[in-house]
C-alpha atoms as a PDB file:
ATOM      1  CA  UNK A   1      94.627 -94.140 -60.422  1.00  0.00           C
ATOM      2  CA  UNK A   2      94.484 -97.297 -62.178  1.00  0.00           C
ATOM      3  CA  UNK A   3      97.406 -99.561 -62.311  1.00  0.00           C
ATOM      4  CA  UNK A   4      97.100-103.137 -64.581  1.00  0.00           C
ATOM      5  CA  UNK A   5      98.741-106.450 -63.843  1.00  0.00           C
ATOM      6  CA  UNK A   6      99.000-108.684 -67.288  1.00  0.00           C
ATOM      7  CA  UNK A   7     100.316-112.025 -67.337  1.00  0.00           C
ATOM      8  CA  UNK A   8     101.403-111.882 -71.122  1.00  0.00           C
ATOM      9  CA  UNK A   9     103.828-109.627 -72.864  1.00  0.00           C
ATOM     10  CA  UNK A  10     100.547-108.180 -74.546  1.00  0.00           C
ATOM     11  CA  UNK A  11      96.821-107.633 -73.776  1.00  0.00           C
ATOM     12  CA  UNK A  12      95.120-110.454 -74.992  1.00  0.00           C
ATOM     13  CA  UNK A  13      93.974-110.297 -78.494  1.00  0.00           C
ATOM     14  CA  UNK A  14      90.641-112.315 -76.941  1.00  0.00           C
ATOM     15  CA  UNK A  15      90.236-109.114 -75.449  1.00  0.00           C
ATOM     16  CA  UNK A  16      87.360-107.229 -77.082  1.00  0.00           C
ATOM     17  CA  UNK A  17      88.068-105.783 -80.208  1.00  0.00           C
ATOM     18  CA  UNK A  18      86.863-102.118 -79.667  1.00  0.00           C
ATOM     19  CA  UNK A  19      87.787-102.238 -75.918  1.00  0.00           C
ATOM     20  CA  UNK A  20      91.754-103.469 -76.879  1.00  0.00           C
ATOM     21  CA  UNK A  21      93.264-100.357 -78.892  1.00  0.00           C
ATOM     22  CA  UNK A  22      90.948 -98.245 -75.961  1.00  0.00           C
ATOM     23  CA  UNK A  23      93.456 -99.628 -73.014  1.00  0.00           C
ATOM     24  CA  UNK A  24      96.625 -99.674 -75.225  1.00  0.00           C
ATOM     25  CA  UNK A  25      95.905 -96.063 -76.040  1.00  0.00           C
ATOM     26  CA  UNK A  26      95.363 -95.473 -72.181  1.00  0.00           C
ATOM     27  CA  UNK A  27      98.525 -97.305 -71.328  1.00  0.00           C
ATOM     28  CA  UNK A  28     100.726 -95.595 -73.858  1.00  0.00           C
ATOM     29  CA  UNK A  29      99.547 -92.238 -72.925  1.00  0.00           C
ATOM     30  CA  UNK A  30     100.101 -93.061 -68.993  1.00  0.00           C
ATOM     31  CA  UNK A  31      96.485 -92.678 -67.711  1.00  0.00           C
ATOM     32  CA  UNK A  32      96.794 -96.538 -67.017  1.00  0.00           C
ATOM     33  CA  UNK A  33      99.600 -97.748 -65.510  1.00  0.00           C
ATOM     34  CA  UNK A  34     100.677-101.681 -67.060  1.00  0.00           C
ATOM     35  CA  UNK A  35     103.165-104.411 -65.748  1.00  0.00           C
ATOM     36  CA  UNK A  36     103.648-106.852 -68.405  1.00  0.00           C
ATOM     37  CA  UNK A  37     104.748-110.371 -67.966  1.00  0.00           C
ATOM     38  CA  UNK A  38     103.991-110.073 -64.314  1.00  0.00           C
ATOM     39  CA  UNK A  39     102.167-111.731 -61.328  1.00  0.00           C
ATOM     40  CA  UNK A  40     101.257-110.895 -58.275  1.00  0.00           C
ATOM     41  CA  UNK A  41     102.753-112.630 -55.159  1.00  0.00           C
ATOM     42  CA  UNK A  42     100.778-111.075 -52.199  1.00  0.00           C
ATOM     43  CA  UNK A  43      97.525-108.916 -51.612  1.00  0.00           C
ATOM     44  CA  UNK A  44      98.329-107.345 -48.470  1.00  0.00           C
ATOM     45  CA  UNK A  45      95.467-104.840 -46.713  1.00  0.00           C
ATOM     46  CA  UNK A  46      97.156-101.301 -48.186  1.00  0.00           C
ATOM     47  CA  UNK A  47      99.339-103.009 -51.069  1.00  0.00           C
ATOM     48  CA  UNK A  48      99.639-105.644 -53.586  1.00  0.00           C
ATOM     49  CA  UNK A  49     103.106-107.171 -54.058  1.00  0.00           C
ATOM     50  CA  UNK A  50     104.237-107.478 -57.743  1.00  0.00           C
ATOM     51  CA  UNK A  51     106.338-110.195 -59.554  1.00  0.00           C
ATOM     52  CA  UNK A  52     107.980-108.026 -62.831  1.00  0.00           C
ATOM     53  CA  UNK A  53     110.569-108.679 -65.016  1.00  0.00           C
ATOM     54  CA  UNK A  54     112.710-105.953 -63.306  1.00  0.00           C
ATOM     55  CA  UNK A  55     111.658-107.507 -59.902  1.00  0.00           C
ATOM     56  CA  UNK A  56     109.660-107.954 -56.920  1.00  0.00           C
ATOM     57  CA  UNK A  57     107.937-104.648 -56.178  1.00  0.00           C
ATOM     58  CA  UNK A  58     105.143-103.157 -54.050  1.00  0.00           C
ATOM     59  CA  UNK A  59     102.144-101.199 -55.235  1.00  0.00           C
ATOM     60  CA  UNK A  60      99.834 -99.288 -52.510  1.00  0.00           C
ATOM     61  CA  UNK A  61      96.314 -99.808 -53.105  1.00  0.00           C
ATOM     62  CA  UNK A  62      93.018 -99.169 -51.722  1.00  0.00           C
ATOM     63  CA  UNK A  63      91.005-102.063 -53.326  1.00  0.00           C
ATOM     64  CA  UNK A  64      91.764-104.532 -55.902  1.00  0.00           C
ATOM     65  CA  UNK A  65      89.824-106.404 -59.062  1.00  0.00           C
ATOM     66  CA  UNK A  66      90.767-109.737 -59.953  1.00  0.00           C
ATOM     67  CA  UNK A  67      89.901-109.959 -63.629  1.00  0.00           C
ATOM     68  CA  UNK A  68      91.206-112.918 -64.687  1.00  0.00           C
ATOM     69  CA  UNK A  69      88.958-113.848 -67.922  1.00  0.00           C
ATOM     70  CA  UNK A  70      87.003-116.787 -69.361  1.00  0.00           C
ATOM     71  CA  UNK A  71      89.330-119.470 -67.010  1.00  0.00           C
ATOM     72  CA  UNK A  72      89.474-118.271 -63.920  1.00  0.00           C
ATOM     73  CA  UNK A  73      93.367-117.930 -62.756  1.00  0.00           C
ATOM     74  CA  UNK A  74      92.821-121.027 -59.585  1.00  0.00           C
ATOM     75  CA  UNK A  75      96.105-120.418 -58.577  1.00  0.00           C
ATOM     76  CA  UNK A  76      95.542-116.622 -57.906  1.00  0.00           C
ATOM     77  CA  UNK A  77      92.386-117.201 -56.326  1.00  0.00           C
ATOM     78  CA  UNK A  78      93.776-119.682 -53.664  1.00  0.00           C
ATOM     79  CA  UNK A  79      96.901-118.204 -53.378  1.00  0.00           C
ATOM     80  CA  UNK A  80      95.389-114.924 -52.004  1.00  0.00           C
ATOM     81  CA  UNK A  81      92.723-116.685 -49.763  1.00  0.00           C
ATOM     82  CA  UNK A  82      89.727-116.865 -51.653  1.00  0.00           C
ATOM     83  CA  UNK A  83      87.677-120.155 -51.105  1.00  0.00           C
ATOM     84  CA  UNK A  84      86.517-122.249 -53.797  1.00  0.00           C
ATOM     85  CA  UNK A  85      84.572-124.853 -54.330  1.00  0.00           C
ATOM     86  CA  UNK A  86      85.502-128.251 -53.919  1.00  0.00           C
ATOM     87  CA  UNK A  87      83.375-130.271 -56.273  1.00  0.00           C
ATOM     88  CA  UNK A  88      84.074-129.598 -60.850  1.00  0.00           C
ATOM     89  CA  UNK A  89      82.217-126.123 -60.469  1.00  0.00           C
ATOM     90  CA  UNK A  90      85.365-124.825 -58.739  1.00  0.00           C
ATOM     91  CA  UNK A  91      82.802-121.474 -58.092  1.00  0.00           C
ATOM     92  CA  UNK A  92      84.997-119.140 -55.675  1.00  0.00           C
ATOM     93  CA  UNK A  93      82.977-117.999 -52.282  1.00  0.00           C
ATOM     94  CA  UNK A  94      81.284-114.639 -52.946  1.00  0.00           C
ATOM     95  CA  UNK A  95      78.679-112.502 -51.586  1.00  0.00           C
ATOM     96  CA  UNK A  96      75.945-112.456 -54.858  1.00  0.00           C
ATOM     97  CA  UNK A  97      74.746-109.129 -53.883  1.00  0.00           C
ATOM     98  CA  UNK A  98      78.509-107.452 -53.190  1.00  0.00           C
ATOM     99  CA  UNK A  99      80.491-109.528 -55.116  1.00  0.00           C
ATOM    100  CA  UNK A 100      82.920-109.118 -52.179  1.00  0.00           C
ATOM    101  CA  UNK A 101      84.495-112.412 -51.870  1.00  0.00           C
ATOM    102  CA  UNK A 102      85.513-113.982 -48.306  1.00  0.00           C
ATOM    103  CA  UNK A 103      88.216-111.428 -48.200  1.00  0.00           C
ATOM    104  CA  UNK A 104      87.277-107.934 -46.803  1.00  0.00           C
ATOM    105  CA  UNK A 105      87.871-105.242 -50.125  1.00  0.00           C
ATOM    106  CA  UNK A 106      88.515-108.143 -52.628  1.00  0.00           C
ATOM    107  CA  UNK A 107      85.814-108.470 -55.268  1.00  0.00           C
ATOM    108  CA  UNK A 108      84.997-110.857 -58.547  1.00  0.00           C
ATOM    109  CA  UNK A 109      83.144-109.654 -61.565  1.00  0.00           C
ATOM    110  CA  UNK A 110      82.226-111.339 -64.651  1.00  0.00           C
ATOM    111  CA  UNK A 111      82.323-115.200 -65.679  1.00  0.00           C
ATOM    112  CA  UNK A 112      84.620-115.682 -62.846  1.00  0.00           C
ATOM    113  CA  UNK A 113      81.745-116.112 -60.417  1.00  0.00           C
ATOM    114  CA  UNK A 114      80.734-118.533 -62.052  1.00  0.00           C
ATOM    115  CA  UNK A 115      84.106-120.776 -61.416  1.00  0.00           C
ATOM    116  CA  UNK A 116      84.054-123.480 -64.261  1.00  0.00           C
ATOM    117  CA  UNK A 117      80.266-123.140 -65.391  1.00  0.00           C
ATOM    118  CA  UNK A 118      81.076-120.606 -67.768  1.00  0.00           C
ATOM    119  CA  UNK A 119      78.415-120.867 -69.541  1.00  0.00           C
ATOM    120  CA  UNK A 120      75.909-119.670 -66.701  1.00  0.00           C
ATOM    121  CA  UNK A 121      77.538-116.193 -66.762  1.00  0.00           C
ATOM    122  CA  UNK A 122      77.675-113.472 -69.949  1.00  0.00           C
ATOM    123  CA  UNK A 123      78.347-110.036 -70.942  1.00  0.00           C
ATOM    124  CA  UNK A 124      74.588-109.224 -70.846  1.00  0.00           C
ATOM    125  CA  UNK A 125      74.468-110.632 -66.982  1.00  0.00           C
ATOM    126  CA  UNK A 126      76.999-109.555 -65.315  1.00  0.00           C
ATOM    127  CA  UNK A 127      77.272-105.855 -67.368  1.00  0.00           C
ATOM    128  CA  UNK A 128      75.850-104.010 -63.994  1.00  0.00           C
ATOM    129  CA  UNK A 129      79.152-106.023 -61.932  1.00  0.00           C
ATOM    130  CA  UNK A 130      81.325-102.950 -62.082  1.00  0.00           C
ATOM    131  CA  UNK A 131      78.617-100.404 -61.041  1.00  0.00           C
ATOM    132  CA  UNK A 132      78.056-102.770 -58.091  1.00  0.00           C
ATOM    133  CA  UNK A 133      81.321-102.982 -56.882  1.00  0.00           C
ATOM    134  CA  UNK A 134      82.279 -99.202 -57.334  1.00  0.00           C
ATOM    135  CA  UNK A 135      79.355 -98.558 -54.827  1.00  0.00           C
ATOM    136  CA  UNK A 136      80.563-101.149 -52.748  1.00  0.00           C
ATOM    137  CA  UNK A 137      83.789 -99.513 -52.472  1.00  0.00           C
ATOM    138  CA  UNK A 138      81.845 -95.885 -52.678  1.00  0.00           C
ATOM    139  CA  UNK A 139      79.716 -97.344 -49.667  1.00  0.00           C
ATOM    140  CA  UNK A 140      82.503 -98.580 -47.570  1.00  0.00           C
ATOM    141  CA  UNK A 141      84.165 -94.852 -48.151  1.00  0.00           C
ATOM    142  CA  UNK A 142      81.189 -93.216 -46.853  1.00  0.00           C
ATOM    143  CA  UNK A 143      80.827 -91.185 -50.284  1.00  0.00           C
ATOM    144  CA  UNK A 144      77.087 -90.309 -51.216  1.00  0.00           C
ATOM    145  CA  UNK A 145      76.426 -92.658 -54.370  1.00  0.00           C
ATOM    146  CA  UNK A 146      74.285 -90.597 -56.717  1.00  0.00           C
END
């Protein structure tokens, strides 16, 4: 089950343009579950506390993704305990061969590795991110990864 967390009242149009109408489809047919205009407050170990428009609600969960785009969301980042950087690359603490951060089942993937050096991280490097951390998780769940 997959359940989104958007800041805006809309996915981003930045988002790209044959992967957009792909999760609008999924989250007007149900198969993805969206909060709109929402943030999240706490990461706790089994659940992740939302900030909605209808309110403050809880979600369980089992691991979560912090995609937060080209500018990395700081506030999110330090707010649930990640470590960053001190000096203008702002580059949060991760392992580079899990991508688990300093938090146990909390993971980055994409250009946010990369804190504010943006430019050092792409599409075409950090495309195998997702496989990594799904046999992280598969790992840590003692499934057989094919």
């Amino acid at each position: 089950k997959v359940t989104m967390l958007i800041r805006g009242s809309e996915i981003s149009s930045k988002v790209k343009y044959w992967i957009k109408p792909n999760l609008e489809n999924r989250i007007k047919e149900g198969s993805i579950l969206a909060y709109f205009n929402s943030n999240i407050q706490e990461i706790r170990p089994n659940e992740v506390i939302l900030n909605t428009p209808k309110g403050t609600i809880g979600i369980a969960n089992d691991f979560v993704l912090a995609m937060t785009g080209y500018r990395p969301n700081y506030d999110l980042l330090r707010t649930i305990g990640i470590e960053i950087s001190e000096d203008q690359a702002q580059i949060p603490t991760f392992n580079e061969v899990t991508l688990q951060t300093n938090l146990p089942n909390v993971y980055l993937a994409g250009v946010v590795c990369a804190g504010m050096e943006t430019s050092k991280l792409f599409i075409e490097n950090t495309r195998d991110h997702g496989e990594v951390i799904v046999n992280q998780i598969l790992k840590k769940q003692q499934i057989a990864i094919a």
